[in-house]
Protein backbone atom coordinates (compact mmCIF):
# COMPACT_ATOMS: atom_id res chain seq x y z
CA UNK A 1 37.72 78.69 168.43
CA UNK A 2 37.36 79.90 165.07
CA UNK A 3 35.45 82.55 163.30
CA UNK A 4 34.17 82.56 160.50
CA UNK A 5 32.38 85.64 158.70
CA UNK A 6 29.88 85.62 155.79
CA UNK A 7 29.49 88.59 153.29
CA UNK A 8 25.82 88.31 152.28
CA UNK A 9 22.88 86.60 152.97
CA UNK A 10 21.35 85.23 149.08
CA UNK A 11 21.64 82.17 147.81
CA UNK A 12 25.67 81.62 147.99
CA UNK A 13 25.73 83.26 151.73
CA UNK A 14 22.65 81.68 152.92
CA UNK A 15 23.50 78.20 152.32
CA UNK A 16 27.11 78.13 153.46
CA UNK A 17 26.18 79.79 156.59
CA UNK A 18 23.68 77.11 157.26
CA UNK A 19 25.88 74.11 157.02
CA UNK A 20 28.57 75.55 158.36
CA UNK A 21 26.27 76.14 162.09
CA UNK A 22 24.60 72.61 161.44
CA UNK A 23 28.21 70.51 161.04
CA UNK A 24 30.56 72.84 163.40
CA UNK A 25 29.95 73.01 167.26
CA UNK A 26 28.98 76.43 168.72
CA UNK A 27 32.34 77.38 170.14
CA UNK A 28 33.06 78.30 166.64
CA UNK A 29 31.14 81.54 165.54
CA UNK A 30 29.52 81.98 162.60
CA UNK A 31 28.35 85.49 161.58
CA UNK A 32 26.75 86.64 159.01
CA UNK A 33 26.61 90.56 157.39
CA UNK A 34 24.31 91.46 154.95
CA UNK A 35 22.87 95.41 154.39
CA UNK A 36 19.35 92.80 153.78
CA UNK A 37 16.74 92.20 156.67
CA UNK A 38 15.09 89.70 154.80
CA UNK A 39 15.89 86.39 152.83
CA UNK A 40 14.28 86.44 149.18
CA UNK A 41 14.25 82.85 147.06
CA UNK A 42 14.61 85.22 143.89
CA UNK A 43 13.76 82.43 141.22
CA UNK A 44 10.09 83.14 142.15
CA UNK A 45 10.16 86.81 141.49
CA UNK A 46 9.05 86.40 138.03
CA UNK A 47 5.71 84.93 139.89
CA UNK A 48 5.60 88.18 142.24
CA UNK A 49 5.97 90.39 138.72
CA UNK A 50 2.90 88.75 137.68
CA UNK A 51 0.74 89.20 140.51
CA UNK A 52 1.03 85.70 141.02
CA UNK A 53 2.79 85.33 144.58
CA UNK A 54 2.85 88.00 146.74
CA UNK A 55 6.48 89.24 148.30
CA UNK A 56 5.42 87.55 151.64
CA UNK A 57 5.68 84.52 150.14
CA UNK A 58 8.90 84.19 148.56
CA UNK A 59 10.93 85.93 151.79
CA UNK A 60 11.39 85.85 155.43
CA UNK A 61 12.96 87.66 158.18
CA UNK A 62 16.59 86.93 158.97
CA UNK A 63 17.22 87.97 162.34
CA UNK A 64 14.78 85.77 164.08
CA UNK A 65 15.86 82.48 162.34
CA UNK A 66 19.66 83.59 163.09
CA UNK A 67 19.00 84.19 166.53
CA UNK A 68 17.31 81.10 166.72
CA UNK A 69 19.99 78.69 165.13
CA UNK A 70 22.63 80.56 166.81
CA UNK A 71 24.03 82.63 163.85
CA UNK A 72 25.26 86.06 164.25
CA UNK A 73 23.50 88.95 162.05
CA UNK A 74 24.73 92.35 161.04
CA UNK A 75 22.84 94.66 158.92
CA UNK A 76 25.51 95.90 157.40
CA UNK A 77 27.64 96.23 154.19
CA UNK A 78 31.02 95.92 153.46
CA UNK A 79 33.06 98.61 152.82
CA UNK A 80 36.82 97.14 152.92
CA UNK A 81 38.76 94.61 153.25
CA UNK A 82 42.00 94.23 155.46
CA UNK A 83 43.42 90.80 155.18
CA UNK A 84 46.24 91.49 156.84
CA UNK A 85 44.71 93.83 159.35
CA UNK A 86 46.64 96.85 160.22
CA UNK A 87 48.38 98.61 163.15
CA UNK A 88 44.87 98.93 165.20
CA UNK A 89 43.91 96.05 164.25
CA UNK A 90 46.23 92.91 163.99
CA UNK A 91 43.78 89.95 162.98
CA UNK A 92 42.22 89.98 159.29
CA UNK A 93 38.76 92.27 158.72
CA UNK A 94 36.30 93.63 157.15
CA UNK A 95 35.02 97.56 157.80
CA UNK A 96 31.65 97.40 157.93
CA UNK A 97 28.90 100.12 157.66
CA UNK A 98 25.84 99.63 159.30
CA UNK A 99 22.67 100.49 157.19
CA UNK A 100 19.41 100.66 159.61
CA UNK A 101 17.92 101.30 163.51
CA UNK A 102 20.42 103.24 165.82
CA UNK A 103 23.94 102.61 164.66
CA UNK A 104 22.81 103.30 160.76
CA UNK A 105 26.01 105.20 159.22
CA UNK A 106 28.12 103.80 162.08
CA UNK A 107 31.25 101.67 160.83
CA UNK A 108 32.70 98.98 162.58
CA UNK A 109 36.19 96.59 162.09
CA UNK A 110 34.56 92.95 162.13
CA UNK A 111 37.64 90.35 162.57
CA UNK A 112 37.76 86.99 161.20
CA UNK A 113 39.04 83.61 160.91
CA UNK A 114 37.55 82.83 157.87
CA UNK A 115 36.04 84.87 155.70
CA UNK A 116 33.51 83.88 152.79
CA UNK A 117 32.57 86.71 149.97
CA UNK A 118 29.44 85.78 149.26
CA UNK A 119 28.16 89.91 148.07
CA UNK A 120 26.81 88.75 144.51
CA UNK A 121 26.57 91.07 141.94
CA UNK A 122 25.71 94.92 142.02
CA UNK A 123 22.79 95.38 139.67
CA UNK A 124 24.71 97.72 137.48
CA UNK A 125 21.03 99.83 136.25
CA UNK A 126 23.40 102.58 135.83
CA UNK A 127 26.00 101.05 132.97
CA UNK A 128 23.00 101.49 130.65
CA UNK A 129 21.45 105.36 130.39
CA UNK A 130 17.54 106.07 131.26
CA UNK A 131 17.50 102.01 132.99
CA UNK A 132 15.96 102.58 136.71
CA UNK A 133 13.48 100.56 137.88
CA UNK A 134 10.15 102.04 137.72
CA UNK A 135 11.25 104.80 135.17
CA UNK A 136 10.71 105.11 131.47
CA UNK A 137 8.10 102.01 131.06
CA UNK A 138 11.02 100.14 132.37
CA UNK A 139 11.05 97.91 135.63
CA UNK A 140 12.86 94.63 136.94
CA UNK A 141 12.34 91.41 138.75
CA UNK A 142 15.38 91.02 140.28
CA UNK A 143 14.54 91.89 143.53
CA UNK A 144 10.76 91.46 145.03
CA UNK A 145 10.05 95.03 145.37
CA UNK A 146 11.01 95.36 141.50
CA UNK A 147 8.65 92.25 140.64
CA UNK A 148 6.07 94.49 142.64
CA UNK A 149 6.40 97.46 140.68
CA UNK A 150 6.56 95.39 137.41
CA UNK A 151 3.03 93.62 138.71
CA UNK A 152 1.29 97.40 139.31
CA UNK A 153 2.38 98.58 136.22
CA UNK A 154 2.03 95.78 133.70
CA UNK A 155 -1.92 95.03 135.99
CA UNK A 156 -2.28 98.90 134.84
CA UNK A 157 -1.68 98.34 131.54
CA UNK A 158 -3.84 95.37 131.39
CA UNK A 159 -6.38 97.21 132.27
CA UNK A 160 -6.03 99.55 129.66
CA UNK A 161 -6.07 96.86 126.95
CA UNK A 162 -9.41 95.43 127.94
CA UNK A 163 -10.36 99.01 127.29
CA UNK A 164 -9.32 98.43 123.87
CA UNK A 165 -5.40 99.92 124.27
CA UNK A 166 -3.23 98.47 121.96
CA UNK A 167 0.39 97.50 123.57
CA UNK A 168 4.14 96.68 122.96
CA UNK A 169 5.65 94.69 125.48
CA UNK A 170 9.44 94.28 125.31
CA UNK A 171 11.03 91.90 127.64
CA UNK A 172 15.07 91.27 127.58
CA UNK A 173 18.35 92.37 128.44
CA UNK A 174 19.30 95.81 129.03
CA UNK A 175 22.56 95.81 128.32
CA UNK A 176 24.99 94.52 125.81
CA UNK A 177 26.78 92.64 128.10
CA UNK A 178 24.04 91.39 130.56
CA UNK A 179 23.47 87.88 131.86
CA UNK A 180 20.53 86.13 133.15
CA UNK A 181 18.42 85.91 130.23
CA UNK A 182 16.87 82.83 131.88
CA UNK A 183 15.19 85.08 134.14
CA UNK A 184 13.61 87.14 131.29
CA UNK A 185 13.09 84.15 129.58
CA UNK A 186 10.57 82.67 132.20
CA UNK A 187 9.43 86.30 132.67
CA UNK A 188 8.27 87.07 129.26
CA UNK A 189 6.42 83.23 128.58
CA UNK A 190 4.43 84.01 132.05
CA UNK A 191 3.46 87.38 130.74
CA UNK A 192 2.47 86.23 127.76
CA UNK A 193 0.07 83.64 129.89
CA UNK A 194 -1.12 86.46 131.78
CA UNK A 195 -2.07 88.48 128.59
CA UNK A 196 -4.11 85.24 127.53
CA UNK A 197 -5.75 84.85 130.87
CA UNK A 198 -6.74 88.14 130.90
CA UNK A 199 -8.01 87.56 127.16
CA UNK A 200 -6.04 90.41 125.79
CA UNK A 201 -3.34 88.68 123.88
CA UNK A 202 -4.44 89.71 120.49
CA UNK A 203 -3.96 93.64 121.78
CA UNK A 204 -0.66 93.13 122.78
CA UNK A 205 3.00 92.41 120.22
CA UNK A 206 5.30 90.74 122.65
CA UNK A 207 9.14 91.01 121.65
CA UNK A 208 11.74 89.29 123.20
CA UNK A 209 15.35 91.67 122.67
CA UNK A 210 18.78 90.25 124.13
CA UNK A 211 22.24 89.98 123.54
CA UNK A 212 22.39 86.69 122.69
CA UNK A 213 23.84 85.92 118.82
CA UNK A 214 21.70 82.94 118.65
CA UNK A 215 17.93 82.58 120.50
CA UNK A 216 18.69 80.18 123.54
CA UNK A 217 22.44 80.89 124.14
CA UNK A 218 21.84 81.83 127.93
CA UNK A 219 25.51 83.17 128.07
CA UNK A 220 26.50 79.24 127.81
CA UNK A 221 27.26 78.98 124.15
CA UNK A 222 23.74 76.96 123.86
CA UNK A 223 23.55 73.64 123.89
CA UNK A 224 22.75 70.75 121.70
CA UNK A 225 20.02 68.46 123.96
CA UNK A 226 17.89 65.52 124.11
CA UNK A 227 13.96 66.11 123.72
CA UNK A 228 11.97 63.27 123.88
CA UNK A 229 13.37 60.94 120.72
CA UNK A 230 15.10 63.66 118.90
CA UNK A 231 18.06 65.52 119.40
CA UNK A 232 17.83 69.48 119.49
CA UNK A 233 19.71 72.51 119.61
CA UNK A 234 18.59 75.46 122.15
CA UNK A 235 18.16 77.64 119.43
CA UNK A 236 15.80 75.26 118.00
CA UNK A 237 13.87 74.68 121.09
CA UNK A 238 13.42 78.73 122.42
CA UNK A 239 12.43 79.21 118.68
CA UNK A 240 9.73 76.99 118.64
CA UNK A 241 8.04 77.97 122.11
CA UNK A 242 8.21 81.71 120.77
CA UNK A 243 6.65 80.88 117.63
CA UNK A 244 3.98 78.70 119.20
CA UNK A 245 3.10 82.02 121.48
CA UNK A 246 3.77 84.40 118.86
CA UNK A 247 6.37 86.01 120.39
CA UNK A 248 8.76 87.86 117.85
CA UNK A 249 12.80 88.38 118.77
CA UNK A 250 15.32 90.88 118.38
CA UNK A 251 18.72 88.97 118.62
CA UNK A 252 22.72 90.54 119.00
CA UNK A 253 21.39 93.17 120.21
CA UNK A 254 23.19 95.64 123.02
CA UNK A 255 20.68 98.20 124.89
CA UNK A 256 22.73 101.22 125.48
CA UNK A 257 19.54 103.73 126.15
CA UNK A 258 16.29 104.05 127.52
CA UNK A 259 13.83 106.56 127.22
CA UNK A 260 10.11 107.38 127.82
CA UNK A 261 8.80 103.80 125.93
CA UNK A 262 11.87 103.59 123.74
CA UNK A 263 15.17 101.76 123.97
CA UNK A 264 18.02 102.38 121.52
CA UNK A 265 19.85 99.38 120.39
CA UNK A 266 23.10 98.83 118.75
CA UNK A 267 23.52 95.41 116.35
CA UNK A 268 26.12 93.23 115.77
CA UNK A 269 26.00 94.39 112.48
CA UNK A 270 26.93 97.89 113.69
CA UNK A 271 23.54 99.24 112.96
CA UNK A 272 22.16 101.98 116.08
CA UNK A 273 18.12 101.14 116.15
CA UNK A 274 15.70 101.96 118.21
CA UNK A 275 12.34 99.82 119.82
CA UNK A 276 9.12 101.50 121.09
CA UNK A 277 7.34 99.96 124.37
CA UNK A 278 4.27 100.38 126.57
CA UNK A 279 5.88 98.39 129.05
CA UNK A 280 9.33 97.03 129.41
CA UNK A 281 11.59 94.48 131.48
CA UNK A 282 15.37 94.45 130.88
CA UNK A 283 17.66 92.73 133.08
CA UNK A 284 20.62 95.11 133.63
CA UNK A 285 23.92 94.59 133.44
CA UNK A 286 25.90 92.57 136.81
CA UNK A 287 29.28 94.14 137.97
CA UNK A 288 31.38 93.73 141.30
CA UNK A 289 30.60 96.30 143.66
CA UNK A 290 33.77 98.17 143.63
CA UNK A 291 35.13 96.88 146.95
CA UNK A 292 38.88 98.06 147.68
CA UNK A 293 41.21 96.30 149.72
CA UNK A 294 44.33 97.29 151.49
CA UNK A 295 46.99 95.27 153.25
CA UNK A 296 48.78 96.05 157.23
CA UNK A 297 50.39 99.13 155.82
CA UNK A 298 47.22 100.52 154.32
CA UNK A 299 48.62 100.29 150.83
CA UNK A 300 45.83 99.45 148.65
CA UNK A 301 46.17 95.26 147.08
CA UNK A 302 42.89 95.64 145.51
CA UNK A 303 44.32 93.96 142.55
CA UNK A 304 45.26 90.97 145.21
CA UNK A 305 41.41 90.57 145.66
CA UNK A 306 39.60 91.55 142.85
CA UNK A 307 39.10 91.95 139.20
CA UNK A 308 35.69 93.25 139.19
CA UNK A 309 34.60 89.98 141.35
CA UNK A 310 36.85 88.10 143.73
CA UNK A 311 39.60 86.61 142.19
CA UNK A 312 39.93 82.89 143.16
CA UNK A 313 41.76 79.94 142.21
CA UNK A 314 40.77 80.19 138.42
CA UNK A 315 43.80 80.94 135.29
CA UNK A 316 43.15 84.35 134.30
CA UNK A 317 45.86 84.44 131.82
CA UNK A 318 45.00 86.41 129.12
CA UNK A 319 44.67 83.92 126.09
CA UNK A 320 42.47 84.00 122.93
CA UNK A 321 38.89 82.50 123.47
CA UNK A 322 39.71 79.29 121.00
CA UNK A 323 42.67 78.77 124.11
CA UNK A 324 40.48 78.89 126.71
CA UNK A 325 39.37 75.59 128.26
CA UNK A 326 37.18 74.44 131.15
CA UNK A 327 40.63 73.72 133.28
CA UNK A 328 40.68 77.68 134.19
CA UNK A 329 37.91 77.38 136.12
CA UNK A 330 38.18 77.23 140.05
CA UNK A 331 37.58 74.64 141.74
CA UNK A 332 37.67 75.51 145.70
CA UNK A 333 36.60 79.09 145.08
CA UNK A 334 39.60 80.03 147.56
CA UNK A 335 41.56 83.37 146.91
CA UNK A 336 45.01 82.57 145.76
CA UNK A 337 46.36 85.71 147.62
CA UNK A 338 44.94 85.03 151.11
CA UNK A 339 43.92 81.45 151.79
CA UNK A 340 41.35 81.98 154.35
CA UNK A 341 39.15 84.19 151.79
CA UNK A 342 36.74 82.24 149.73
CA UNK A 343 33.95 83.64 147.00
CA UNK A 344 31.68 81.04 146.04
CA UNK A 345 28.64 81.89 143.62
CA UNK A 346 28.53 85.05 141.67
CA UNK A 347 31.24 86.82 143.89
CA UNK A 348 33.59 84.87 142.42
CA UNK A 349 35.37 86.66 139.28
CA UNK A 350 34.84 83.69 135.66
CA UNK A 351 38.16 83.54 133.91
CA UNK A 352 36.50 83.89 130.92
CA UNK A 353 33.57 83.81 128.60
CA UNK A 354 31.50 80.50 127.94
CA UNK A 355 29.45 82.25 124.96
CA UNK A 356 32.28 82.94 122.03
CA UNK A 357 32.89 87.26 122.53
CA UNK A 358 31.32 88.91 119.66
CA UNK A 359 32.14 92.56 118.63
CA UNK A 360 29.61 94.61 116.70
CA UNK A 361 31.27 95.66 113.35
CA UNK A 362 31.97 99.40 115.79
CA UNK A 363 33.86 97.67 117.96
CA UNK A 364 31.43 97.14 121.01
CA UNK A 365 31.18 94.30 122.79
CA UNK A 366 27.68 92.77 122.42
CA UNK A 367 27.61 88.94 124.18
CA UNK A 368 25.98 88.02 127.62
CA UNK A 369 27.97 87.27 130.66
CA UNK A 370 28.80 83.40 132.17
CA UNK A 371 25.44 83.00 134.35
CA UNK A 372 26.85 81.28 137.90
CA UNK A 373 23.42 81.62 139.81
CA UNK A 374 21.14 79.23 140.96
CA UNK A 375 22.24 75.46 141.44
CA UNK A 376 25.76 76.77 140.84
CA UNK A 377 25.72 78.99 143.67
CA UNK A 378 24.17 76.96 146.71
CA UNK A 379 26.88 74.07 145.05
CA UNK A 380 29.65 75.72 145.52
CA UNK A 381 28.81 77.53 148.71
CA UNK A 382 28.43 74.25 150.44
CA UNK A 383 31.60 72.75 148.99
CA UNK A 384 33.39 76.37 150.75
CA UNK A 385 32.02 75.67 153.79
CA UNK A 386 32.86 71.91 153.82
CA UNK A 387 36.19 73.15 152.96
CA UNK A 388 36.75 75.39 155.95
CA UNK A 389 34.85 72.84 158.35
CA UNK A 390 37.93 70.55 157.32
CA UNK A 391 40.29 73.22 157.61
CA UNK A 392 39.37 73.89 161.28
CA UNK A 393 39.25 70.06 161.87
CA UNK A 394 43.00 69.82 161.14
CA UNK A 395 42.90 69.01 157.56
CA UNK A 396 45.75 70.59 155.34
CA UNK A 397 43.94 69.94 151.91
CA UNK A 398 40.74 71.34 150.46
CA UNK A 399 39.51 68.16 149.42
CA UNK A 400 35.94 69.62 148.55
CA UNK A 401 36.07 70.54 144.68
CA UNK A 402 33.20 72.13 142.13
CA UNK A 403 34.06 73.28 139.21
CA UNK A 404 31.07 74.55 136.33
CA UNK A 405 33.60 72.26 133.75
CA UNK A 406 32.71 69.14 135.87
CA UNK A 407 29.75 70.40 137.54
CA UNK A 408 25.76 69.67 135.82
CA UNK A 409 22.96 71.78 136.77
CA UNK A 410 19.30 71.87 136.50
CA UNK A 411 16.78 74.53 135.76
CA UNK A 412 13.31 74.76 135.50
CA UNK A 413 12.29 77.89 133.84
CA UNK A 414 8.39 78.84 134.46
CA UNK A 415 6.79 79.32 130.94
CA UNK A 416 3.22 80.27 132.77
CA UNK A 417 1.50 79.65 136.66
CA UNK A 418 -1.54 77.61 136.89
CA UNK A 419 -2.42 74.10 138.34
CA UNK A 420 -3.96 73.21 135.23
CA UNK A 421 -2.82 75.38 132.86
CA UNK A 422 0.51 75.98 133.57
CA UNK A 423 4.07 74.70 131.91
CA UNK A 424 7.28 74.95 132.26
CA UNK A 425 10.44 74.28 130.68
CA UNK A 426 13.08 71.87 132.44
CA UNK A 427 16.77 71.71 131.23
CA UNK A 428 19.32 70.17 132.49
CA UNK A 429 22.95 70.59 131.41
CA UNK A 430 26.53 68.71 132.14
CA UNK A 431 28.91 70.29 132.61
CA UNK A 432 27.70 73.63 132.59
CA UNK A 433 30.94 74.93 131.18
CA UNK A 434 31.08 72.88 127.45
CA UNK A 435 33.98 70.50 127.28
CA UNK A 436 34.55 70.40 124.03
CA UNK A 437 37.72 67.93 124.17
CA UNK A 438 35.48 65.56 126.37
CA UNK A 439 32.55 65.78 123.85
CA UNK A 440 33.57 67.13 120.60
CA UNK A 441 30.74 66.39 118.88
CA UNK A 442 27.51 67.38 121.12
CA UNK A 443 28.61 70.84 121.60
CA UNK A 444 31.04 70.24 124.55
CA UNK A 445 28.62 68.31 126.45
CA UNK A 446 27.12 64.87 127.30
CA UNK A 447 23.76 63.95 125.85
CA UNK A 448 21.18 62.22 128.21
CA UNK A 449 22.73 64.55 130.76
CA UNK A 450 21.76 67.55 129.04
CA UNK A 451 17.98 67.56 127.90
CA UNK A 452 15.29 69.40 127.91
CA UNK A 453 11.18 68.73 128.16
CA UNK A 454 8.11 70.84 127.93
CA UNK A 455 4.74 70.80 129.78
CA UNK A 456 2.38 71.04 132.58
CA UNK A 457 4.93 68.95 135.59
CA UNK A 458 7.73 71.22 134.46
CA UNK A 459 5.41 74.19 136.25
CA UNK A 460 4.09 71.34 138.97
CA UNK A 461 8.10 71.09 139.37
CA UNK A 462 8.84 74.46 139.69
CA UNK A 463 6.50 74.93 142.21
CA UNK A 464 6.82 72.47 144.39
CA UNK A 465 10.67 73.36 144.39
CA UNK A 466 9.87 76.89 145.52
CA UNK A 467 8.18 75.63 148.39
CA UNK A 468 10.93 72.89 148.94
CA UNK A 469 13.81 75.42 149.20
CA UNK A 470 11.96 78.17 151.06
CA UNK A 471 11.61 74.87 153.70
CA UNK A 472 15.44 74.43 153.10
CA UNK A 473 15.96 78.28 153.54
CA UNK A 474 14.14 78.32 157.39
CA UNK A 475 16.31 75.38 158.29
CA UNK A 476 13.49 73.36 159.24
CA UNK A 477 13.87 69.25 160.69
CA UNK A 478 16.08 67.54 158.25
CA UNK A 479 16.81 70.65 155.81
CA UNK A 480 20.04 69.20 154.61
CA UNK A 481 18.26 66.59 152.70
CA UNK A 482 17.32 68.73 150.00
CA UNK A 483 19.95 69.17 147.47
CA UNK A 484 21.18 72.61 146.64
């Protein structure tokens, strides 16, 4: 019997604890730990932050489903790890520290067999100064009770426009070395929708501020794409939907402080500005969570496990950005240190930058981080659980492999809700990592594979996906069907 432990219950943990109860038989135990009571399909928070969904409908209770499809739960979080064990404990573990009901601040030593990092990123609010949720004009969607306080407070200031109130909205990063500018990207085209619907568009100036050098860089060095007959760069494409909403952009730019309706901004021209707000969303920066590690002895191997996130079979060899290539990438997501420790998704630490590092002319670093959420994450999640499933079965090899240089995804970013009235913007990209030896002259990647389209079924799309993968999510008849 075998046991096999999962650090997290979002996308990455979610998934790989699914398949791994639906294709292994139940004298193998599969338990989950996650401080979270409740599973949130996060791509539809930017609905929530518009008052367009409500919270109940993007998440569900774990326990019961668990219970019922004979996973274990833990409300818990990690504290340690002890792949080695120690003298109290010979097997591998985790300490774990439970967070709610009766045994809240209680810790416990939870063995394993196998163990899958699947912890995601710490929403690092405080790497940038004045950014909480909820303070300063400033809010979130990254969670669904952030997209909640976004909706009250953006409705709010709706209503104070149709009383006449004139408004700056700034929607971004908030950080100079964020990622996920997709998700403010579909945030700030469904508030500008909302402003329209409400018929207060004309009192509002809507500004779009990232880190991005170029408009449409995503942290993935852009991409050159197919749209309809022509042949068009990101930058092209996000420049023409902002100009068609009159939507106006502050590029290279790193947040480092937020007060009352003001954010301060450094350029990549070295120039310290500043940008007024009634009402702001900035994505914050992502970081590990700090996690330390220590071997049989209790000397501390952090460095064994992590560099930031989870190291894994990737070549972090320092080497100048025009060496890097899309061969350092992992492909098995398994630590190199401790083969029964895998980190698919966004716990796994990127070798590198896809986006070329820029340095503002003071020496700060001002270029988003490799985005690895989404597609990427249920993807390689399954391919770490298919892994162990063969492991236990008596294979020696992973023969399961993913890596973002080989690996295409698709997104469809909302650019407004409504049946009729809605759009939204579908890309899709291979590989997501640019091969630039494979495909030297489309930007590192292949064309009619990588293309993007515009319009009312891109929001149909988007929809019916949410409702798809919250199916997928509750594990109901024939789940596994629908792709990750």
């Amino acid at each position: 019997m075998s046991k096999i432990v999962i650090l997290g219950a979002g996308i990455s943990g979610h998934v790989a604890a699914a398949h791994l109860r639906r294709k292994l038989s139940k004298q193998h135990e599969v338990l989950v730990v996650s401080p979270n009571s409740n599973y949130q399909w996060i791509p539809s928070n930017i609905w929530v932050g518009i008052g367009r969904m409500k919270s109940e409908e993007i998440l569900f209770p774990l326990a019961p489903l668990y219970k019922k499809k004979s996973i274990g739960f833990k409300q818990a979080k990690v504290t340690t790890f002890h792949p080695e064990g120690d003298a109290e404990t010979p097997n591998p573990f985790v300490k774990v520290e439970y967070v709610n009901g009766e045994q809240k601040g209680k810790t416990e030593n939870i063995t394993y067999d196998y163990l899958i990092n699947a912890t995601g990123p710490k929403l690092a609010f405080d790497m940038t100064e004045g950014l909480n949720p909820g303070t300063n004009k400033a809010y979130s969607v990254c969670t669904y009770t952030h997209a909640e306080h976004a909706w009250h407070a953006l409705n709010d200031l709706i209503q104070q426009m149709k009383q006449g109130k004139k408004a700056k909205i700034l929607i971004g990063t908030g950080h100079a070395k964020s990622t996920c500018q997709g998700a403010a990207f579909e945030y700030i085209l469904n508030v500008e929708q909302e402003l329209r619907r409400h018929n207060v568009r004309d009192k509002a100036e809507v500004i779009w501020i990232a880190n991005e050098h170029q408009l449409g860089d995503f942290g993935m060095d852009g991409m050159l794409l197919s749209y309809g007959n022509n042949i068009m760069k990101s930058s092209e494409m996000v420049e023409m939907v902002f100009e068609d909403r009159g939507i106006k952009w502050i590029i290279g730019a790193g947040v480092n402080k937020i007060e009352d309706g003001v954010a301060h901004y450094e350029t990549l021209d070295g120039e310290y500005k500043s940008e007024t707000y009634d009402f702001a969303m900035l994505i914050p920066a992502f970081s590990g969570h700090g996690f330390k590690a220590f071997d049989k002895n209790n000397q501390d191997i952090t460095e064994k496990l992590f560099k930031g996130f989870m190291l894994v079979d990737a070549d972090y060899s320092p080497k100048p950005y025009e060496e890097w290539s899309v061969q350092d990438w992992p492909e098995t997501y398994q630590n190199p240190s401790y083969k029964n420790i895998f980190a698919p998704g966004i716990a796994f630490a990127p070798p590198h930058a896809i986006s070329k590092p820029r340095v503002s002319k003071n020496g700060t670093a001002i270029s988003p981080a490799p985005p690895r959420t989404g597609m990427p994450s249920g993807i390689t999640a399954k391919l770490v659980a298919d892994n162990i499933i063969d492991t236990i079965n008596g294979k020696k090899d992973l023969h399961h492999k993913g890596s973002l240089g080989n690996m295409g995804a698709a997104c469809i970013a909302s650019a407004g809700y409504g049946i009729t009235k809605g759009s939204g913007v579908s890309i899709t990209t291979y590989p997501i990592v640019p091969d630039y030896n494979k495909y030297p002259d489309t930007q590192g990647r292949q064309l009619g594979k990588t293309f993007g389209e515009i319009g009312l079924a891109g929001h149909w799309l988007k929809l019916a996906l949410h409702y798809a993968f919250i199916y997928k999510a509750k594990m109901k008849p024939f789940w596994w069907l629908i792709p990750e």
